[in-house]
Protein backbone atom coordinates (compact mmCIF):
# COMPACT_ATOMS: atom_id res chain seq x y z
CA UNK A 1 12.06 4.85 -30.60
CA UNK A 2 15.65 4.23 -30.92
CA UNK A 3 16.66 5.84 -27.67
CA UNK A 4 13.70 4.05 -25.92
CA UNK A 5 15.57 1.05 -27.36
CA UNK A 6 18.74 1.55 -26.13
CA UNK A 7 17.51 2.57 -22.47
CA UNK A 8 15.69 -0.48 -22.47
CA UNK A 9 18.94 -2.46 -23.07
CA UNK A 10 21.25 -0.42 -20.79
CA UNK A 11 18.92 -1.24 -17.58
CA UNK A 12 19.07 -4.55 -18.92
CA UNK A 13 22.87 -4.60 -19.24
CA UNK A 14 23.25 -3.12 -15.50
CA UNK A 15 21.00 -5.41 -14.08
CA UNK A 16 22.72 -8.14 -15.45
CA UNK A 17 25.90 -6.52 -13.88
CA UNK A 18 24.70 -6.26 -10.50
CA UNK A 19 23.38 -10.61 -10.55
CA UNK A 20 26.97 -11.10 -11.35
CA UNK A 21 28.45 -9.23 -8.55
CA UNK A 22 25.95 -10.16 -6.19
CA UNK A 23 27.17 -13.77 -7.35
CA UNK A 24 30.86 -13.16 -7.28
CA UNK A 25 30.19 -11.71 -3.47
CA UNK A 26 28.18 -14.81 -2.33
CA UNK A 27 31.16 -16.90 -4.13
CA UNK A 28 34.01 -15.00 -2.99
CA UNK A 29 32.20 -15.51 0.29
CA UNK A 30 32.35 -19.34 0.60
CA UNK A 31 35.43 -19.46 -1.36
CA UNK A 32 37.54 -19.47 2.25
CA UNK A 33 35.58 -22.11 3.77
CA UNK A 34 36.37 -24.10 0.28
CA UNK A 35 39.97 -23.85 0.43
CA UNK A 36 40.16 -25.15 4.15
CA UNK A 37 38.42 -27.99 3.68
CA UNK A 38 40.31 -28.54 0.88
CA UNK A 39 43.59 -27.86 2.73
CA UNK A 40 43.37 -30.26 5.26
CA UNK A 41 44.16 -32.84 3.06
CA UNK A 42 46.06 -30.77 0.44
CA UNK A 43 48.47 -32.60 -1.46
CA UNK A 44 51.08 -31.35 -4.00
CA UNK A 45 49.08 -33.34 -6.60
CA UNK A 46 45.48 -31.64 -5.89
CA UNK A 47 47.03 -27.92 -7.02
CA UNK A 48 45.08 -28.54 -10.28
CA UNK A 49 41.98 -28.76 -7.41
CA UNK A 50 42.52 -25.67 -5.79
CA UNK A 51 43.14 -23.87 -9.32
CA UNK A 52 39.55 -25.64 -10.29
CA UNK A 53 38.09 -23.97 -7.53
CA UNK A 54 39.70 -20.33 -7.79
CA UNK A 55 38.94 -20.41 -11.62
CA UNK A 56 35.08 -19.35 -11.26
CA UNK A 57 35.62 -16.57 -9.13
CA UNK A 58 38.35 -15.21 -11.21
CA UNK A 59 36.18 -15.64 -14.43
CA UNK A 60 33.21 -13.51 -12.23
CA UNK A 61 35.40 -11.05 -11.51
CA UNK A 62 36.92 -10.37 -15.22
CA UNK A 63 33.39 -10.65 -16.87
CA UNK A 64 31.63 -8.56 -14.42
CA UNK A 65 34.43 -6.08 -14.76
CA UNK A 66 34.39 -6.32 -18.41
CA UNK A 67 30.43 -5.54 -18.61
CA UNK A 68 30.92 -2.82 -15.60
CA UNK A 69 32.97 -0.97 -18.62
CA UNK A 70 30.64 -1.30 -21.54
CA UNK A 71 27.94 -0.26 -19.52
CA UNK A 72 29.52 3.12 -18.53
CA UNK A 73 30.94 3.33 -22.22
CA UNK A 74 26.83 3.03 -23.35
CA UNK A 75 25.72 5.28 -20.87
CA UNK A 76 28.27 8.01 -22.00
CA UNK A 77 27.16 7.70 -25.40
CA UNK A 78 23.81 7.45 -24.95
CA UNK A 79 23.66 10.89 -22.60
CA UNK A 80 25.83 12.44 -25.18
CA UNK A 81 23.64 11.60 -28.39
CA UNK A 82 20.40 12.00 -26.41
CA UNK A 83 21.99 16.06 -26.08
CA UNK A 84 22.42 16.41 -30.05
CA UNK A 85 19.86 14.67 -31.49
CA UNK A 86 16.63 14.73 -29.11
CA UNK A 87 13.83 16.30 -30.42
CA UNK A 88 11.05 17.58 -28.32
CA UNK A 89 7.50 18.26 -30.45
CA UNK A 90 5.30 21.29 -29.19
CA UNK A 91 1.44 21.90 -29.54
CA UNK A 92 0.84 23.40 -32.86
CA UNK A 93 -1.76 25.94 -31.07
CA UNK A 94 0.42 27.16 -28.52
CA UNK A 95 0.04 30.55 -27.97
CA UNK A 96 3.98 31.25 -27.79
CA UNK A 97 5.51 28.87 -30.57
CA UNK A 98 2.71 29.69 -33.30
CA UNK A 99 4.29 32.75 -34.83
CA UNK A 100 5.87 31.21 -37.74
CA UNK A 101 2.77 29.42 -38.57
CA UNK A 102 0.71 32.34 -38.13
CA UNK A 103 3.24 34.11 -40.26
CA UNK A 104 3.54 31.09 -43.10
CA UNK A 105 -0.63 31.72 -43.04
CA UNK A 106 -0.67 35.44 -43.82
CA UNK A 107 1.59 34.68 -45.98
CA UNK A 108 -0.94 32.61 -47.91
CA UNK A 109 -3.66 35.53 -47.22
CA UNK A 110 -1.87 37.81 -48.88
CA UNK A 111 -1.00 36.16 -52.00
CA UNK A 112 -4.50 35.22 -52.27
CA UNK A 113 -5.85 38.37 -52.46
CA UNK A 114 -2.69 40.39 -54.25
CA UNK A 115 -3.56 37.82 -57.61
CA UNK A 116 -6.37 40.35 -58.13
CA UNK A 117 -9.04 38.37 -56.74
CA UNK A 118 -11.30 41.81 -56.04
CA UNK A 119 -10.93 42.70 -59.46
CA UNK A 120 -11.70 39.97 -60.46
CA UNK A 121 -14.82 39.48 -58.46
CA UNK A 122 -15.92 42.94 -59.54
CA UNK A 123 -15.48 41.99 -63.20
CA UNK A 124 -17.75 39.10 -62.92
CA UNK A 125 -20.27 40.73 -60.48
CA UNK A 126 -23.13 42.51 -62.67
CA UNK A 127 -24.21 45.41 -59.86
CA UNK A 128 -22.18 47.30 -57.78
CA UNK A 129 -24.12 45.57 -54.63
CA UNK A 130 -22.98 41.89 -55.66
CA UNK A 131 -18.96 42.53 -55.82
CA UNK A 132 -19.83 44.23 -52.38
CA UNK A 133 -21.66 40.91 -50.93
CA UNK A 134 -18.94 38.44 -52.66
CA UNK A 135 -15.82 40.62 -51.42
CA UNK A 136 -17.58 40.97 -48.00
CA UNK A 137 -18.83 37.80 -48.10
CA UNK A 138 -14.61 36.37 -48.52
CA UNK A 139 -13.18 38.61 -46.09
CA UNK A 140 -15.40 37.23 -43.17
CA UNK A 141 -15.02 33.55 -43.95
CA UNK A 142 -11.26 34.38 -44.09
CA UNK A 143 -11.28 35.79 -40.63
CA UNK A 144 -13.80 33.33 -39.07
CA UNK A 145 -15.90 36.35 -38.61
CA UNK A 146 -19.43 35.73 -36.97
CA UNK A 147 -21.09 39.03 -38.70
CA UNK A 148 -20.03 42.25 -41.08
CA UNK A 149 -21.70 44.36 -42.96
CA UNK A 150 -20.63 47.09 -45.45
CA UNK A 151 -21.29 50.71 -45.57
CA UNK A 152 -20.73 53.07 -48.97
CA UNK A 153 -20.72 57.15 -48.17
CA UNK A 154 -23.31 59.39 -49.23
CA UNK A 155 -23.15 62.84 -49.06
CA UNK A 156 -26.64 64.93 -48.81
CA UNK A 157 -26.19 68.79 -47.98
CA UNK A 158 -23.17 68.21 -46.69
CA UNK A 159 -23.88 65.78 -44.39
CA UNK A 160 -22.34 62.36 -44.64
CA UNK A 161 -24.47 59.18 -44.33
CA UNK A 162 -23.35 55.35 -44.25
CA UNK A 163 -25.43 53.74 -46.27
CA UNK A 164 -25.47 49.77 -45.71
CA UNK A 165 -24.62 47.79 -49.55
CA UNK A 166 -23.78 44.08 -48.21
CA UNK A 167 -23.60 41.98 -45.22
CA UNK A 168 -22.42 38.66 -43.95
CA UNK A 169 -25.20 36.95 -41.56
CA UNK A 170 -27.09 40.15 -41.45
CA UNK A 171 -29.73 41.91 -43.50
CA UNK A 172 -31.92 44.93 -43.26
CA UNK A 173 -34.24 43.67 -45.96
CA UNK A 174 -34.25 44.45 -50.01
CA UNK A 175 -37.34 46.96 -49.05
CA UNK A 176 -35.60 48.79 -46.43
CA UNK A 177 -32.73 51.54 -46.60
CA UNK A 178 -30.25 51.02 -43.73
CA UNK A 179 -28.52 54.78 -42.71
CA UNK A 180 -25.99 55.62 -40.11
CA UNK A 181 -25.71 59.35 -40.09
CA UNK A 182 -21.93 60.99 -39.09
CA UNK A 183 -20.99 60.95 -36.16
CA UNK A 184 -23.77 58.44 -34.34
CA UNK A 185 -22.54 55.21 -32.65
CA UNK A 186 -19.26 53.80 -33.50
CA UNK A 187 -20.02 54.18 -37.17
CA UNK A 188 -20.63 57.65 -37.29
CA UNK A 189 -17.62 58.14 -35.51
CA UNK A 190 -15.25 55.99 -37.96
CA UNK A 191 -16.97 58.53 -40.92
CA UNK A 192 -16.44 61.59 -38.88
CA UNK A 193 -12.85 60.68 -37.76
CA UNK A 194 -11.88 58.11 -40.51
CA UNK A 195 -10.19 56.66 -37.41
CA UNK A 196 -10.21 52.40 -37.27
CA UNK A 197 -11.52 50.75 -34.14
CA UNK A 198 -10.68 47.54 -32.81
CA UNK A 199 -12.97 46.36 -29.66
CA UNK A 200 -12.03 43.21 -28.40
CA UNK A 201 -13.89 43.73 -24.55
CA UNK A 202 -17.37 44.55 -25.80
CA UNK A 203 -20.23 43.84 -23.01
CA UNK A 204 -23.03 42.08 -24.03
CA UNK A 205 -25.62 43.76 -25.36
CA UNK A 206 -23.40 46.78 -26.47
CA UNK A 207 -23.17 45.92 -30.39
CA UNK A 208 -26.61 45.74 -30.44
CA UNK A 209 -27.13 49.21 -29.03
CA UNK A 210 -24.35 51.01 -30.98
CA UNK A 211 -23.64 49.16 -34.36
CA UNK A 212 -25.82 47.90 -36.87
CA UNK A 213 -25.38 44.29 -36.21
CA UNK A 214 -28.59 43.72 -34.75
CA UNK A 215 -29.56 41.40 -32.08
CA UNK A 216 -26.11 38.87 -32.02
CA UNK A 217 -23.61 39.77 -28.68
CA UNK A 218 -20.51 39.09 -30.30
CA UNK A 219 -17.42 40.36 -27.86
CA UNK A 220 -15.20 41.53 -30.46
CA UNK A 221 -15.85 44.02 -33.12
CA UNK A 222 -13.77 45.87 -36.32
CA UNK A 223 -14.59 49.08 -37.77
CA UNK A 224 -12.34 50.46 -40.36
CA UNK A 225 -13.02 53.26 -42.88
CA UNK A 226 -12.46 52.61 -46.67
CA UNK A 227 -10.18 55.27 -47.27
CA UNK A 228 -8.94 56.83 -50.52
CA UNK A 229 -6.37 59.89 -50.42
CA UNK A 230 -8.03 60.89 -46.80
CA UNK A 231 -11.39 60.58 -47.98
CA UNK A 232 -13.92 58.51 -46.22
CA UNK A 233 -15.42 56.47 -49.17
CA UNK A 234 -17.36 53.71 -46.46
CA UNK A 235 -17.36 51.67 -43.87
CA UNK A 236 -16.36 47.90 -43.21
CA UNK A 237 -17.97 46.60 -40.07
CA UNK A 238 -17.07 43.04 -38.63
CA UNK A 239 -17.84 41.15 -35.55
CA UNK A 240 -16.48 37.80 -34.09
CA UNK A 241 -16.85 35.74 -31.01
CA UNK A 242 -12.61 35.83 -30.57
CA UNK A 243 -10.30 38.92 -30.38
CA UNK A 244 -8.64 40.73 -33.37
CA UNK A 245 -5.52 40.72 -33.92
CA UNK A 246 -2.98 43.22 -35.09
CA UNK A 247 -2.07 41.20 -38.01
CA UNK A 248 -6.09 40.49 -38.70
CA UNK A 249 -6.38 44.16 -38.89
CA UNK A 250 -3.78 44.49 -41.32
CA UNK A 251 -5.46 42.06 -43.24
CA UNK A 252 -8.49 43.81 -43.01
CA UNK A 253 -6.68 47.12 -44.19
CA UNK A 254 -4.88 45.12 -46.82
CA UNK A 255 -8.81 44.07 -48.64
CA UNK A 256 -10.09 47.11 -48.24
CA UNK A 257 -7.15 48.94 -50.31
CA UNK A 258 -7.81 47.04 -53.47
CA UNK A 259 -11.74 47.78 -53.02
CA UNK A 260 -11.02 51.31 -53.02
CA UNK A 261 -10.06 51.13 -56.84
CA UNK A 262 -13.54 49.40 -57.62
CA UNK A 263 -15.91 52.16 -55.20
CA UNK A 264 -17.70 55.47 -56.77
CA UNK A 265 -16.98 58.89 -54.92
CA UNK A 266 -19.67 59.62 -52.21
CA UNK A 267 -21.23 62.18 -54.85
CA UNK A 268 -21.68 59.76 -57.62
CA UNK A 269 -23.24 57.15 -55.37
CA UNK A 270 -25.38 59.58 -54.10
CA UNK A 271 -26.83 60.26 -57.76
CA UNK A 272 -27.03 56.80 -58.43
């Protein structure tokens, strides 16, 4: 506001120069044709005359001088203050001056999940199932997620089965017993491998063919495995209409290593 202020008054102050000198032209101008008329009948006692007549240009001149200097003193300044202290203010959501407030809100992910709040949601969960839904349930909201579901390991003759606990805008139904054996579909893979997998090109139609997500076409999905000294102990499975990114996966990673501590072995869930 202040440097609109003081543009405002320098176009002001050269405008007002350039009347004068126009002025001081037009007089200076005319000022010949003065003095001969004047001359013609010029007597020693009409000097003070003549002086009268010079004095107005001569007061131009000086004054429009005068302001000629200021104004190039302002403009000086201004240019030189306008380089220190201009601030230009950038769109919060650019994609290429966001990092430090994509940083600042990690920040505040982390710290709300490192104050134990797994534990804690465990602790006031009565079944195994609930802390799964409320943690699940958290983790997706956090992310913006559209879906996720949740996957604990049973093992049955050796083979290894995800078997779905809790999900986030997705059911299979309280009567029904959701299983992914090892090594089918994306799942199956992520149990066989304990490899994560980050799709963020998926075409339509292919979630619902190779995850258990059901009938939504998302175009990004998550899978990591819930790992515990190398051992597959589930599967966290979460879908969104926007890509993941690294730091969301690390995030992701970052949940799932406090839920290890609150997760049976695959053997005792399976006798459960």
């Amino acid at each position: 506001m202040k440097q609109q202020k003081r543009n405002i008054f320098g176009l002001a102050l050269a405008s007002i120069t350039i009347v004068i000198s126009l002025v001081a032209a037009v007089t200076g101008y005319l000022l010949p044709d003065q003095l001969m008329n004047n001359l013609e009948t010029l007597q020693l006692d009409q000097l003070p005359q003549i002086q009268s007549e010079v004095l107005p240009l001569q007061l131009i001149i000086v004054g429009n001088l005068i302001l000629t200097i200021v104004a190039l003193l302002f403009y000086v300044s201004a240019i030189r203050n306008a380089g220190e202290s201009q601030v230009i203010y950038i769109d919060r959501h650019s994609d290429e001056d966001n990092s430090e407030e994509i940083i600042a809100s990690e920040e505040q992910h982390r710290t709300y999940w490192d104050s134990g709040l797994v534990e804690r949601i465990f602790n006031e969960s009565n079944q195994l199932k609930e802390g799964l839904e409320k943690v699940l349930h958290k983790l997706c909201k956090e992310l913006e997620a559209g879906q996720g579901a949740l996957y604990l390991i049973e093992e049955q003759e050796e083979i290894k089965k995800a078997i779905f606990q809790a999900g986030y805008a997705f059911s299979v139904g309280e009567s029904s017993k959701f299983e992914i054996e090892q090594g089918d579909g994306i799942i199956g893979q992520c149990i066989k491998e304990g490899q994560a997998y980050n799709l963020n090109k998926i075409p339509e139609g292919y979630i619902r063919i190779l995850s258990g997500l059901g009938e939504s076409n998302p175009t990004a999905l998550a899978v990591l495995p819930i790992l515990s000294e190398g051992q597959v102990l589930g599967v966290v499975e979460i879908a969104s209409f926007t890509a993941f990114t690294s730091q969301d996966i690390d995030f992701i990673n970052h949940v799932l290593n406090q839920l290890v501590e609150q997760l049976p072995k695959p053997a005792a869930l399976a006798k459960s």
